[in-house]
PDB file of N, CA and C in Angstrom:
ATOM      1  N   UNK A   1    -249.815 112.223 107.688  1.00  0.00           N
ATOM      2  CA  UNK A   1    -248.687 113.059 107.498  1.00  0.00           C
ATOM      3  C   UNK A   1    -247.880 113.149 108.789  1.00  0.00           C
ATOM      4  N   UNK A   2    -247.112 112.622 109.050  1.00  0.00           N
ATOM      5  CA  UNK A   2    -245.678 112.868 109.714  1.00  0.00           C
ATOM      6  C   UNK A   2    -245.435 114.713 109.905  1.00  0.00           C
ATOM      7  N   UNK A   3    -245.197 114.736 111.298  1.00  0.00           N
ATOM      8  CA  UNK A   3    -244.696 116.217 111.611  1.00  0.00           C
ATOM      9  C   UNK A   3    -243.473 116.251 111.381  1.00  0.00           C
ATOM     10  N   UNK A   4    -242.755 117.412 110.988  1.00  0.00           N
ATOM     11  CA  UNK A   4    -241.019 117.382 110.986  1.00  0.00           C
ATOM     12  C   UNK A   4    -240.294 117.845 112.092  1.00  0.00           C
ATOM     13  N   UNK A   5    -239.190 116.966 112.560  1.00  0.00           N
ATOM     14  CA  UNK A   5    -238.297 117.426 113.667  1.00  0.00           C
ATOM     15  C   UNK A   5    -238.312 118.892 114.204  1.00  0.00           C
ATOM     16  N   UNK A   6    -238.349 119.435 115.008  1.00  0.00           N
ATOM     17  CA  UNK A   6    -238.399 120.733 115.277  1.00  0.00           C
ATOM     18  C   UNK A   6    -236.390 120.637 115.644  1.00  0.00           C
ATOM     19  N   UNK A   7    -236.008 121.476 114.561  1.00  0.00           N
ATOM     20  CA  UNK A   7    -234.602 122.183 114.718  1.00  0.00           C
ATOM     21  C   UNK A   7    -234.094 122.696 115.751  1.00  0.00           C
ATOM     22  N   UNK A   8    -233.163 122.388 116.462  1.00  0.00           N
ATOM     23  CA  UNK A   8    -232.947 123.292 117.518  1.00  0.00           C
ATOM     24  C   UNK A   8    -231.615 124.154 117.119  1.00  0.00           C
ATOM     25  N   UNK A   9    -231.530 125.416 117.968  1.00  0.00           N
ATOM     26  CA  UNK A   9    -230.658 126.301 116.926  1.00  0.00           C
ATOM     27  C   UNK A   9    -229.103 125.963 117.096  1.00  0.00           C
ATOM     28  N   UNK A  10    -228.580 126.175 116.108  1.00  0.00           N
ATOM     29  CA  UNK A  10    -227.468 126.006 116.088  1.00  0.00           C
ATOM     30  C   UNK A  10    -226.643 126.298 117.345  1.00  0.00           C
ATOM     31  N   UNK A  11    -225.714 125.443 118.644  1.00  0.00           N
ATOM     32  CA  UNK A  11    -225.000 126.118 118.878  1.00  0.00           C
ATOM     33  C   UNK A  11    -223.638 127.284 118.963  1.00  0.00           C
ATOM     34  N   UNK A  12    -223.346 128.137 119.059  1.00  0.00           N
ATOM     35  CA  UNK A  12    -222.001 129.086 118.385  1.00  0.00           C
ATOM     36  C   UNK A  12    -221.473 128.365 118.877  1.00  0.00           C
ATOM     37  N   UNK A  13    -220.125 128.300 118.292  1.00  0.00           N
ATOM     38  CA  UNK A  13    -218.620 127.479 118.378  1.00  0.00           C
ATOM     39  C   UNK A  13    -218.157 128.812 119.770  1.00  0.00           C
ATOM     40  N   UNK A  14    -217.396 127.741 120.605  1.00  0.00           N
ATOM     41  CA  UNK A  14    -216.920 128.266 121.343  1.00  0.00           C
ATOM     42  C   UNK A  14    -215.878 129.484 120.937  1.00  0.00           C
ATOM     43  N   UNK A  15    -216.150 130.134 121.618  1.00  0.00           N
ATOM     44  CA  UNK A  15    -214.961 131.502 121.375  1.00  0.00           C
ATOM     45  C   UNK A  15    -213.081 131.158 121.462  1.00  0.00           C
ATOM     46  N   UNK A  16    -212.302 131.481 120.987  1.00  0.00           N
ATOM     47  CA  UNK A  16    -211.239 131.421 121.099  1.00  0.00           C
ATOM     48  C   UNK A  16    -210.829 132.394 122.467  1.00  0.00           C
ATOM     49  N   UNK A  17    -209.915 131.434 123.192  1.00  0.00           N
ATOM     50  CA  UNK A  17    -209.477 132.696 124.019  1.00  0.00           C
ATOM     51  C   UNK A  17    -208.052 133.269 123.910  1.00  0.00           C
ATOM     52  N   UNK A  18    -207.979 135.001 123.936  1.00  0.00           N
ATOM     53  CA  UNK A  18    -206.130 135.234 123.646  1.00  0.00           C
ATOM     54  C   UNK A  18    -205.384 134.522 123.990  1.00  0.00           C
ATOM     55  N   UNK A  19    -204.265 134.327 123.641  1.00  0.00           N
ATOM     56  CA  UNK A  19    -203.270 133.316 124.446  1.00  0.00           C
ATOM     57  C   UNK A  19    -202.322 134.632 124.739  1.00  0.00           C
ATOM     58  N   UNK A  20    -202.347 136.053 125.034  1.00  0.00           N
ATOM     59  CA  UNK A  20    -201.544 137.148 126.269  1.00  0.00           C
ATOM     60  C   UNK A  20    -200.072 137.002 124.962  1.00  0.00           C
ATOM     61  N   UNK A  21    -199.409 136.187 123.849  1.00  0.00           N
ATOM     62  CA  UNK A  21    -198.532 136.216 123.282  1.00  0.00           C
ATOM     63  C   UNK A  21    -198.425 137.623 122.490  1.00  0.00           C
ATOM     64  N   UNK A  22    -197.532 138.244 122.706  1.00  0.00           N
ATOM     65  CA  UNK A  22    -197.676 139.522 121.229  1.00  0.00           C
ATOM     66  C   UNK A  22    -197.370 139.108 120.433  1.00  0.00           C
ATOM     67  N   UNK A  23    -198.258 140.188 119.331  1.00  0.00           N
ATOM     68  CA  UNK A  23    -198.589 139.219 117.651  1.00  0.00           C
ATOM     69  C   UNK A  23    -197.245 140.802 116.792  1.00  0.00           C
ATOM     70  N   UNK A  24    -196.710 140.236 115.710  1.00  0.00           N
ATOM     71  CA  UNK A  24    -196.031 141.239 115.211  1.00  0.00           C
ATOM     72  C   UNK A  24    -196.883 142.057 114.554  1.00  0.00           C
ATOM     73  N   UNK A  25    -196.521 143.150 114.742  1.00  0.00           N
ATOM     74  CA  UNK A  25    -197.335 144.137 114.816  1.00  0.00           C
ATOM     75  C   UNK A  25    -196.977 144.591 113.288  1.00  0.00           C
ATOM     76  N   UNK A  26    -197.714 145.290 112.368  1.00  0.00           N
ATOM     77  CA  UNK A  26    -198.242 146.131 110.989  1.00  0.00           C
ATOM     78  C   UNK A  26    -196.557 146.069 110.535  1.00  0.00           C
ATOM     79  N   UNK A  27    -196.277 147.543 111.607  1.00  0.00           N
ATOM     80  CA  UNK A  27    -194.830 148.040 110.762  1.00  0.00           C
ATOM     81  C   UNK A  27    -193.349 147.469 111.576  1.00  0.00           C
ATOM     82  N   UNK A  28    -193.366 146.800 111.962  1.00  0.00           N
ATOM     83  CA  UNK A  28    -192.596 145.602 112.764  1.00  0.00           C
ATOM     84  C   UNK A  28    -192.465 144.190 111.697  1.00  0.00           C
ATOM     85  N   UNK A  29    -192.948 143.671 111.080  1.00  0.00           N
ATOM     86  CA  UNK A  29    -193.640 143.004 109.771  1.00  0.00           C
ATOM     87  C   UNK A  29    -192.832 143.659 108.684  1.00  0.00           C
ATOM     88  N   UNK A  30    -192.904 144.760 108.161  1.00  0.00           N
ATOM     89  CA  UNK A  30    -192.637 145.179 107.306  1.00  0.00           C
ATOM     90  C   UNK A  30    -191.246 145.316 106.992  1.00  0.00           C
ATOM     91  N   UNK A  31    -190.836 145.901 108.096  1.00  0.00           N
ATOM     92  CA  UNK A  31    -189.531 146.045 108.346  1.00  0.00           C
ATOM     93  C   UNK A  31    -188.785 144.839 107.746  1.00  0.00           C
ATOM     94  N   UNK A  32    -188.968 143.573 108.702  1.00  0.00           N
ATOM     95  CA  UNK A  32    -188.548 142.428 109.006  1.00  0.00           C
ATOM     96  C   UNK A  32    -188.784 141.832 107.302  1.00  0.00           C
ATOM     97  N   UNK A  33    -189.713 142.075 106.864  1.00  0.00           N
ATOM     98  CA  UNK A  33    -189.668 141.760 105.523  1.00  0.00           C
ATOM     99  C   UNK A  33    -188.983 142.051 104.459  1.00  0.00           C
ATOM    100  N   UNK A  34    -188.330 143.222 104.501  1.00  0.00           N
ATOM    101  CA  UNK A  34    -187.541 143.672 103.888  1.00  0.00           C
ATOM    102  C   UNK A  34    -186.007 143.154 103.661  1.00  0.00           C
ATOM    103  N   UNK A  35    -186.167 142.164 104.921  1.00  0.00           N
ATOM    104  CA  UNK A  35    -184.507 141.809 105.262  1.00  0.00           C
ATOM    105  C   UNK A  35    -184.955 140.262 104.012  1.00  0.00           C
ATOM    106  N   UNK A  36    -185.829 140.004 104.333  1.00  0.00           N
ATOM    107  CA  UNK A  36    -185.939 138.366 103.821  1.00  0.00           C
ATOM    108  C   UNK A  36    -186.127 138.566 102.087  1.00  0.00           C
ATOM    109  N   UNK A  37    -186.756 139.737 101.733  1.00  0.00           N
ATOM    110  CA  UNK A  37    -186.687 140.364 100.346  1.00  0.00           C
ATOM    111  C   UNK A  37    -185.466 140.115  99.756  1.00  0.00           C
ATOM    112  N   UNK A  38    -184.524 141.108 100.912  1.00  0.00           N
ATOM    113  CA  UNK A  38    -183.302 140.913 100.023  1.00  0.00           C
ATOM    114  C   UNK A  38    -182.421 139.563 100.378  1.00  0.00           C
ATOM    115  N   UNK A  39    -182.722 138.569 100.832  1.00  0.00           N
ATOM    116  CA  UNK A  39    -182.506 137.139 101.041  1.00  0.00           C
ATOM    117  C   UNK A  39    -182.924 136.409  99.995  1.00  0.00           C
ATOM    118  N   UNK A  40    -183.963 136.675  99.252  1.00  0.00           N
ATOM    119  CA  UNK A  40    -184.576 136.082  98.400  1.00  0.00           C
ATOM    120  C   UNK A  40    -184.327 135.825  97.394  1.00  0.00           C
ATOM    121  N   UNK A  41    -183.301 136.477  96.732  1.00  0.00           N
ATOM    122  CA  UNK A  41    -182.482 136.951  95.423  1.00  0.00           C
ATOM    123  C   UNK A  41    -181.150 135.606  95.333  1.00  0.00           C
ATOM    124  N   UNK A  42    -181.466 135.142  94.709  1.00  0.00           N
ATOM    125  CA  UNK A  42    -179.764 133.764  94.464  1.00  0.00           C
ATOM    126  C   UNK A  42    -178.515 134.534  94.492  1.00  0.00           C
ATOM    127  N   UNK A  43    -178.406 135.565  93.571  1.00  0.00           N
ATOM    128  CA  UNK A  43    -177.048 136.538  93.955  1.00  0.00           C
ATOM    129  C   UNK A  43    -176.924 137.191  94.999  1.00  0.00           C
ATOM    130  N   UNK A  44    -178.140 137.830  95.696  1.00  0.00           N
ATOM    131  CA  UNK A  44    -177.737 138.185  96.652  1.00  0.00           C
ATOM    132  C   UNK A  44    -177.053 137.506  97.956  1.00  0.00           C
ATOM    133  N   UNK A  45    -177.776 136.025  98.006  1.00  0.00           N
ATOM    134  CA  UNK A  45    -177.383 135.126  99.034  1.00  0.00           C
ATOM    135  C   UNK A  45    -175.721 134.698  98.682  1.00  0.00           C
ATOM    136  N   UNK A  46    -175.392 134.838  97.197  1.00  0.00           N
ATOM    137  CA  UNK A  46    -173.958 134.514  96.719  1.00  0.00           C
ATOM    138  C   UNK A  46    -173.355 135.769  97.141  1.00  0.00           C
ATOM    139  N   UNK A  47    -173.351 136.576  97.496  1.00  0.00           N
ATOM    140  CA  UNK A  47    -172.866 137.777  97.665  1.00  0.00           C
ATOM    141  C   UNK A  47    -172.292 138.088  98.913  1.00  0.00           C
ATOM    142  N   UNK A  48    -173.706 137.818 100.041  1.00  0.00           N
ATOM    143  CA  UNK A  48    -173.170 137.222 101.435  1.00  0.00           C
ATOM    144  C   UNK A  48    -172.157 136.268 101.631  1.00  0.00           C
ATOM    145  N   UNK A  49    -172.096 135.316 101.344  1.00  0.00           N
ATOM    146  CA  UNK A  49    -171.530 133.938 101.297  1.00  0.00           C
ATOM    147  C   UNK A  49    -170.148 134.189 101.024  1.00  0.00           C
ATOM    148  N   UNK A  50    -169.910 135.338  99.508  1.00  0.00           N
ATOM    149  CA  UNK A  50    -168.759 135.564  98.890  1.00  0.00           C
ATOM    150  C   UNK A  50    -168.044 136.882 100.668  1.00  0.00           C
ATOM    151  N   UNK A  51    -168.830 137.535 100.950  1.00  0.00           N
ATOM    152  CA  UNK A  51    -168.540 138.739 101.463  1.00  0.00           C
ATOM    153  C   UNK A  51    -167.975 137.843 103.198  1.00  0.00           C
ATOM    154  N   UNK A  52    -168.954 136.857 103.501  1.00  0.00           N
ATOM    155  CA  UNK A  52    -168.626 136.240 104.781  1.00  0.00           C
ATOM    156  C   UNK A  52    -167.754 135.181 104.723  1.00  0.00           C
ATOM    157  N   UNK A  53    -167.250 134.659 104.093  1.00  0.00           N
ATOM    158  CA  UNK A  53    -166.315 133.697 103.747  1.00  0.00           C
ATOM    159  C   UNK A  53    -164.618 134.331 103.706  1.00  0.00           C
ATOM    160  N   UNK A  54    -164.636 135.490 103.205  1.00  0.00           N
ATOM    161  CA  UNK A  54    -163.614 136.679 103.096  1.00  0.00           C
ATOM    162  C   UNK A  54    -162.896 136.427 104.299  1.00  0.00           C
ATOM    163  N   UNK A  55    -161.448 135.950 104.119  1.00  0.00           N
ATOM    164  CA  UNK A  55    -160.670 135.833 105.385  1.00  0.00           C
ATOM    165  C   UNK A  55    -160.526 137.342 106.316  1.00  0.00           C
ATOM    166  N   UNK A  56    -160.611 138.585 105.776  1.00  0.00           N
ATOM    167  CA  UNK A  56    -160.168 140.047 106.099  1.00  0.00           C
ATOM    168  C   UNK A  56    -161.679 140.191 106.437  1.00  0.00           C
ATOM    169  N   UNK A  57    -162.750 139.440 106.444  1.00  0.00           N
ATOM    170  CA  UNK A  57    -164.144 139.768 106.811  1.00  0.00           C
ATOM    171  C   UNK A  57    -164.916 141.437 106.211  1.00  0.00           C
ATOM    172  N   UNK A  58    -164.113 141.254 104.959  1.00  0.00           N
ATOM    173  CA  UNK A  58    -164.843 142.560 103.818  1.00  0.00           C
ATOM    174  C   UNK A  58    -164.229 142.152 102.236  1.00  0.00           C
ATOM    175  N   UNK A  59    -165.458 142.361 101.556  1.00  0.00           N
ATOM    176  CA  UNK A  59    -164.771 142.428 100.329  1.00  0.00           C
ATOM    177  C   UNK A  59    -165.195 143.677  99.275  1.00  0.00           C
ATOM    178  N   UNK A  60    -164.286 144.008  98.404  1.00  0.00           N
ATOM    179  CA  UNK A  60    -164.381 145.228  97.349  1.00  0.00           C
ATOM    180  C   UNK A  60    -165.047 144.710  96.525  1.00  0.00           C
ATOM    181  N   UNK A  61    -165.805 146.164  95.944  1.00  0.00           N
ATOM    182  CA  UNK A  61    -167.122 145.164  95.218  1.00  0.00           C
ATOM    183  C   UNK A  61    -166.421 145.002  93.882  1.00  0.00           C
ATOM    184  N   UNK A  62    -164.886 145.861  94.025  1.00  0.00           N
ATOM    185  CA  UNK A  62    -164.381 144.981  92.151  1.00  0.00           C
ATOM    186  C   UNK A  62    -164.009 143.870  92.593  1.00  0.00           C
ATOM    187  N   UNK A  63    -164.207 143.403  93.911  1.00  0.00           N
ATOM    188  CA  UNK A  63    -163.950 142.112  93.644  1.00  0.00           C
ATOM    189  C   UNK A  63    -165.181 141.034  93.584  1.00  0.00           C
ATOM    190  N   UNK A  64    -166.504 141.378  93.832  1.00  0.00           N
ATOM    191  CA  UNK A  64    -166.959 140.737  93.520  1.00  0.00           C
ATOM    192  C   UNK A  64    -167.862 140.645  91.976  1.00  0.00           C
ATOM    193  N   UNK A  65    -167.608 141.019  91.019  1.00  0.00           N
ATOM    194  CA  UNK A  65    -168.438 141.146  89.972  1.00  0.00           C
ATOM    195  C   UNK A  65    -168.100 139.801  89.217  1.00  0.00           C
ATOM    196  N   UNK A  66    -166.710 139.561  89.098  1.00  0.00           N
ATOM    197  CA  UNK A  66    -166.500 138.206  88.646  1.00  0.00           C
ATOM    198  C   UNK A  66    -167.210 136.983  89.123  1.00  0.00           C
ATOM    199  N   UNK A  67    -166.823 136.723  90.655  1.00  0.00           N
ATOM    200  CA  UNK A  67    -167.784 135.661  90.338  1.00  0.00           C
ATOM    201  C   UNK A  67    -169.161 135.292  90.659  1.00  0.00           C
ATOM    202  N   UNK A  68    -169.787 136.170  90.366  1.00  0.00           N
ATOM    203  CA  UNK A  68    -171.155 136.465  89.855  1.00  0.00           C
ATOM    204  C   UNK A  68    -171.482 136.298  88.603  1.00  0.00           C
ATOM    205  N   UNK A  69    -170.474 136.705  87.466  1.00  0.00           N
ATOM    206  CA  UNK A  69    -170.771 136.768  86.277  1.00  0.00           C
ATOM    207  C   UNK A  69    -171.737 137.854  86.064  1.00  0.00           C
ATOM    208  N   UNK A  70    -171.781 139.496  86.641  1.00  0.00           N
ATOM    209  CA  UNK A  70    -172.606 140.119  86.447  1.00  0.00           C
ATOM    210  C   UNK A  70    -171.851 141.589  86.533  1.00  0.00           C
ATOM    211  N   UNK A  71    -172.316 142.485  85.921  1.00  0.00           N
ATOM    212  CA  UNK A  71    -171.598 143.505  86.000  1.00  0.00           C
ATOM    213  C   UNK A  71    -171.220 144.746  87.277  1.00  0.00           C
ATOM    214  N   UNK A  72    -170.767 145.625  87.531  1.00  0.00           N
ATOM    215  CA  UNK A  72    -170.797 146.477  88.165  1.00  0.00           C
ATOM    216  C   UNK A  72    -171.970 147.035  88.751  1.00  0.00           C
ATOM    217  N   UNK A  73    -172.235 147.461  87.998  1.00  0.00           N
ATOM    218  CA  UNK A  73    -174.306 148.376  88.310  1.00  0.00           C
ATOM    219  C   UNK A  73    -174.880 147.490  88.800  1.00  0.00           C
ATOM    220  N   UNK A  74    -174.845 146.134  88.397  1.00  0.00           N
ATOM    221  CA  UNK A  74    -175.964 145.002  88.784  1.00  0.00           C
ATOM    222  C   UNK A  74    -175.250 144.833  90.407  1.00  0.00           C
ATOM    223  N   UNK A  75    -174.235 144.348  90.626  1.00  0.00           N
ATOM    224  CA  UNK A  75    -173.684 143.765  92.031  1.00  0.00           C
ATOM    225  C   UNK A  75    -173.945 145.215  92.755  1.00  0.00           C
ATOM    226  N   UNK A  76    -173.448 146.621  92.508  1.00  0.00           N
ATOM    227  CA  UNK A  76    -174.117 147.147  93.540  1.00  0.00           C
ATOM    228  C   UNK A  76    -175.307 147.616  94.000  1.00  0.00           C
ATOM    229  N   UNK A  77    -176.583 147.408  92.739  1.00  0.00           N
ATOM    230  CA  UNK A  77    -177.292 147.870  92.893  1.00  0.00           C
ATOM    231  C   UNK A  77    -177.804 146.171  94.280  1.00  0.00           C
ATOM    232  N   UNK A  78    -177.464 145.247  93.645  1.00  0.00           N
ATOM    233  CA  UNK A  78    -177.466 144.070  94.669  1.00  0.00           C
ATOM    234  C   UNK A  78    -176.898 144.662  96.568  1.00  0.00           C
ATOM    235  N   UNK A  79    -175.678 144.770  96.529  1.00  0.00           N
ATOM    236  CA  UNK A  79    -175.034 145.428  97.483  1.00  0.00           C
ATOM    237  C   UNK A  79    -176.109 146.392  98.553  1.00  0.00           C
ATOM    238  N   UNK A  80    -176.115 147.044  97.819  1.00  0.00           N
ATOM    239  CA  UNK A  80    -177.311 148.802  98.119  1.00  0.00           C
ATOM    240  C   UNK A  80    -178.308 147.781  99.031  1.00  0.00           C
ATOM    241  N   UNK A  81    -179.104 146.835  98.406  1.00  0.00           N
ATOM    242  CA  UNK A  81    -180.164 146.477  99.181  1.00  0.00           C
ATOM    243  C   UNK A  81    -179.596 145.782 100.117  1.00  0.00           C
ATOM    244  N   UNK A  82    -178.702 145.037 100.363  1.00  0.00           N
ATOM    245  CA  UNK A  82    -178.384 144.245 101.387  1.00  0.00           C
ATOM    246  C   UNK A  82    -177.846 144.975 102.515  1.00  0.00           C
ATOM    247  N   UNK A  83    -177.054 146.528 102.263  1.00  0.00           N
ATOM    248  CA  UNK A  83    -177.079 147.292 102.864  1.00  0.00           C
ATOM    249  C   UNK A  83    -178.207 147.692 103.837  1.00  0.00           C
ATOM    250  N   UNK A  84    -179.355 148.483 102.495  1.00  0.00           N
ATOM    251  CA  UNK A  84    -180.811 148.804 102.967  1.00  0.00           C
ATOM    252  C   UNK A  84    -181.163 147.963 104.169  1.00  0.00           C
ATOM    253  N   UNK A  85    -180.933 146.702 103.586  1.00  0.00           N
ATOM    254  CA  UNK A  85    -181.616 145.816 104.413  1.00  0.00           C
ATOM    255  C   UNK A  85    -180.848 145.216 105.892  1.00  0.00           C
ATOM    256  N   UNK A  86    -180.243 146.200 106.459  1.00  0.00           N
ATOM    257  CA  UNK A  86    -179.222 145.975 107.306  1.00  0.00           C
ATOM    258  C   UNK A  86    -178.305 144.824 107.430  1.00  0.00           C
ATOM    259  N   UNK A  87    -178.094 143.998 106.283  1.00  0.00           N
ATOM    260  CA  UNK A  87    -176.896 142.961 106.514  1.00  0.00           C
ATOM    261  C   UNK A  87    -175.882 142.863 106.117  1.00  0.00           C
ATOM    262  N   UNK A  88    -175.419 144.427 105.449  1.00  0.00           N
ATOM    263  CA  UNK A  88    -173.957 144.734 104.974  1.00  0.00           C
ATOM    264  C   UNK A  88    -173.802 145.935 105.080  1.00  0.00           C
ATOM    265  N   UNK A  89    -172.748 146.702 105.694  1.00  0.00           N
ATOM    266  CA  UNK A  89    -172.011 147.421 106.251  1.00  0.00           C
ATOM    267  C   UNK A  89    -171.302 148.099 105.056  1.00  0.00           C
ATOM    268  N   UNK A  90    -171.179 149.182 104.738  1.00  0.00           N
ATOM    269  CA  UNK A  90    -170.682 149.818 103.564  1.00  0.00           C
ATOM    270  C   UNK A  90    -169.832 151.228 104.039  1.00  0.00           C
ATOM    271  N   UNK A  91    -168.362 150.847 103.576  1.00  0.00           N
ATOM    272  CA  UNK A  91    -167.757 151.820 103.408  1.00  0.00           C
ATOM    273  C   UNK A  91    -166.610 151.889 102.459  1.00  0.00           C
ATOM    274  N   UNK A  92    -166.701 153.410 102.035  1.00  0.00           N
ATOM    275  CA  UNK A  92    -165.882 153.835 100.817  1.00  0.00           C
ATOM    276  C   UNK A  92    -164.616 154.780 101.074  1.00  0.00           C
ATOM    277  N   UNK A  93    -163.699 154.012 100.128  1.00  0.00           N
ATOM    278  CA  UNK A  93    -162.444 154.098 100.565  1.00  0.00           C
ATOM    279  C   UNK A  93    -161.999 154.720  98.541  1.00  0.00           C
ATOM    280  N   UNK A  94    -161.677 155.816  98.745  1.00  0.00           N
ATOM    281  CA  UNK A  94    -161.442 156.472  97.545  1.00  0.00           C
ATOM    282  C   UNK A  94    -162.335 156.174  96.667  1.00  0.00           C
ATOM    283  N   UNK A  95    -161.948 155.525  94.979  1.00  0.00           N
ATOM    284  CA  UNK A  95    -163.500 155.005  94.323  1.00  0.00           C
ATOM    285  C   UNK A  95    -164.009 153.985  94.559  1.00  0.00           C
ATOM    286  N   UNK A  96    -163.341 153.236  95.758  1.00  0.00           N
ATOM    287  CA  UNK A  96    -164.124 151.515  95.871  1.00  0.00           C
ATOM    288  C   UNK A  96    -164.999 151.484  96.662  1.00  0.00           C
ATOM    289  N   UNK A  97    -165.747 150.424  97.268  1.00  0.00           N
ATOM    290  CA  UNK A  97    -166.811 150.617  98.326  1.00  0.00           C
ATOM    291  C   UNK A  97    -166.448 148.981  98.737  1.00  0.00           C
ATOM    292  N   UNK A  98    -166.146 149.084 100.024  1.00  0.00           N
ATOM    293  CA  UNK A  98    -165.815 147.887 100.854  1.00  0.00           C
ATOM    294  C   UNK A  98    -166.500 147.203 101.422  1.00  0.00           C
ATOM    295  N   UNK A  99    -167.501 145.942 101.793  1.00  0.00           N
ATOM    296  CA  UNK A  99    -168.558 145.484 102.384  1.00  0.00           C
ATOM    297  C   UNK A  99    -168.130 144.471 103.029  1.00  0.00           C
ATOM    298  N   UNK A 100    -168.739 144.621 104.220  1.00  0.00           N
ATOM    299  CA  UNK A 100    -168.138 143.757 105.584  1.00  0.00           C
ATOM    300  C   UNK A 100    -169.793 143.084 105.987  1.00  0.00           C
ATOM    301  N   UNK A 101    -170.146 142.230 106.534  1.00  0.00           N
ATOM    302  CA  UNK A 101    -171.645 141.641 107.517  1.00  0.00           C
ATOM    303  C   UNK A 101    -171.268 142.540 108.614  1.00  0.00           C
ATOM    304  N   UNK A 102    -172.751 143.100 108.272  1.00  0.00           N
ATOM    305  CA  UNK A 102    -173.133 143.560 110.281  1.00  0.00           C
ATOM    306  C   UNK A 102    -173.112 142.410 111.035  1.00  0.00           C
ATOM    307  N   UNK A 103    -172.261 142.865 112.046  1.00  0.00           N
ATOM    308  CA  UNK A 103    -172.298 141.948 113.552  1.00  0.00           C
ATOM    309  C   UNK A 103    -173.622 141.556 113.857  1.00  0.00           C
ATOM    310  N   UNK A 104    -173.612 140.010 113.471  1.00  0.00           N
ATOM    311  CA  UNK A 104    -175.153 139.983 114.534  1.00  0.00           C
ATOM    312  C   UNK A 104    -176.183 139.938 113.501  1.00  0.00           C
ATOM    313  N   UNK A 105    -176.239 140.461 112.655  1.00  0.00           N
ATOM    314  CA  UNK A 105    -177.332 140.234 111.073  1.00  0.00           C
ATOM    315  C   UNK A 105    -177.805 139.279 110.897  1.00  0.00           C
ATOM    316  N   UNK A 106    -176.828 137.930 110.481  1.00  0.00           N
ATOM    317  CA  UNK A 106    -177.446 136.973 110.266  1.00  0.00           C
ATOM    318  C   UNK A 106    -178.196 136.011 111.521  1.00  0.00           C
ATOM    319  N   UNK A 107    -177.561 136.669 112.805  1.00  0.00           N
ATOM    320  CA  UNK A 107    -177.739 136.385 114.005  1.00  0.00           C
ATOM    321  C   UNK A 107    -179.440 136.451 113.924  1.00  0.00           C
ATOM    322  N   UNK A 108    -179.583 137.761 113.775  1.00  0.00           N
ATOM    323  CA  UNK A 108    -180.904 138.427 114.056  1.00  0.00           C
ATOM    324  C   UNK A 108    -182.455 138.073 112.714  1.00  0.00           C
ATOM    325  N   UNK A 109    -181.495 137.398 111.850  1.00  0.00           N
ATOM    326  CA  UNK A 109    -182.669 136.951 110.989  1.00  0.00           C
ATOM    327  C   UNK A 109    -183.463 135.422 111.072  1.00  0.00           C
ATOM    328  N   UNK A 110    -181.631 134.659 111.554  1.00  0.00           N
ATOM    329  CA  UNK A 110    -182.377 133.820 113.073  1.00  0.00           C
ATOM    330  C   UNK A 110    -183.311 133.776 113.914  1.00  0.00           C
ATOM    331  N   UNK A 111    -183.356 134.933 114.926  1.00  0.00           N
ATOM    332  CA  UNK A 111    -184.285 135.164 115.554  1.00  0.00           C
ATOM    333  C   UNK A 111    -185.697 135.522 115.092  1.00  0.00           C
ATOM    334  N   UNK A 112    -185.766 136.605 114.021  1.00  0.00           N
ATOM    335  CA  UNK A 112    -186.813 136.569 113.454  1.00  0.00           C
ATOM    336  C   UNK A 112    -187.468 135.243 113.388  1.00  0.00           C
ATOM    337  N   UNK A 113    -186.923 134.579 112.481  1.00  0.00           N
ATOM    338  CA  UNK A 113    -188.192 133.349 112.635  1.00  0.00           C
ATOM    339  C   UNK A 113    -187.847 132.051 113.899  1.00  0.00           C
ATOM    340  N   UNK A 114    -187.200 132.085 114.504  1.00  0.00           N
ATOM    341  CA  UNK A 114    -187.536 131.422 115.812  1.00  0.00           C
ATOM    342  C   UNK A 114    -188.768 132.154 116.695  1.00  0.00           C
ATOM    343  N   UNK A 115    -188.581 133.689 116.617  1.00  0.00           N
ATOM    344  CA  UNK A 115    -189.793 133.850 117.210  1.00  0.00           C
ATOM    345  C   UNK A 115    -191.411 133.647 116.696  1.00  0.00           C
ATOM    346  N   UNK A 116    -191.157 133.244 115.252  1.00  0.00           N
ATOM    347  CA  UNK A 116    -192.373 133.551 114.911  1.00  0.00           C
ATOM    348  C   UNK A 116    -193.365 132.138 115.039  1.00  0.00           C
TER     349      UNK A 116
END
C-alpha cells in the first residue's frame, strides 16, 4: 500500500491593498442616480434635446406636447422630474411654465461618469 501525499495547506491569496482613491459614497450614489433615472426615459431625453436646441434657450411646455405626441399631464409630469433631477430650470409665467437647462447640468453628468 502506497502512503498518500501529505497536503500542504492552502496558501491565502494575497490581500488586496487600498489604492487611497475615494469610493462614492451610499448617499452621493443615490443622488447621482436620480439624474441618470430621469435620463433614462426616451421622452425625457426628447424633451432636453427639444428644450436645448430652443434658439431663446427655454421652451413653454404648450409648446412641447406636440412633438412628443403626448399630452399635457404626461410632458409635465416628464418636466417635474427633470427638474427634480436638477437638469431643468422651471419658471412660471402666468398659467405657463417655461423650461430652460441648468448651466452646467449636462456638464456635470459628464463628470459623473468620467469620474467613475
Amino acid at each position: 500500500m502506497t502512503a498518500l501525499p501529505t497536503l500542504e495547506p492552502a496558501t491565502p491569496p494575497d490581500r488586496c491593498t487600498p489604492t487611497g482613491r475615494p469610493a462614492l459614497g451610499a448617499e452621493a450614489a443615490k443622488r447621482k442616480a436620480l439624474v441618470f433615472k430621469a435620463l433614462a426615459d426616451p421622452n425625457r431625453l426628447r424633451l432636453l434635446s427639444i428644450v436645448k436646441a430652443e434658439p431663446s434657450g427655454e421652451s413653454c411646455v404648450c409648446d412641447l406636447t406636440e412633438p412628443l405626441g403626448l399630452g399635457q399631464p404626461t410632458v409635465s409630469h416628464h418636466l417635474k422630474i427633470l427638474v427634480d433631477a436638477g437638469l431643468l430650470h422651471r419658471e412660471k409665467r402666468g398659467t405657463w411654465a417655461y423650461y430652460s437647462l441648468v448651466p452646467g447640468a449636462l456638464d456635470d453628468v459628464a463628470a459623473i461618469l468620467a469620474k467613475l
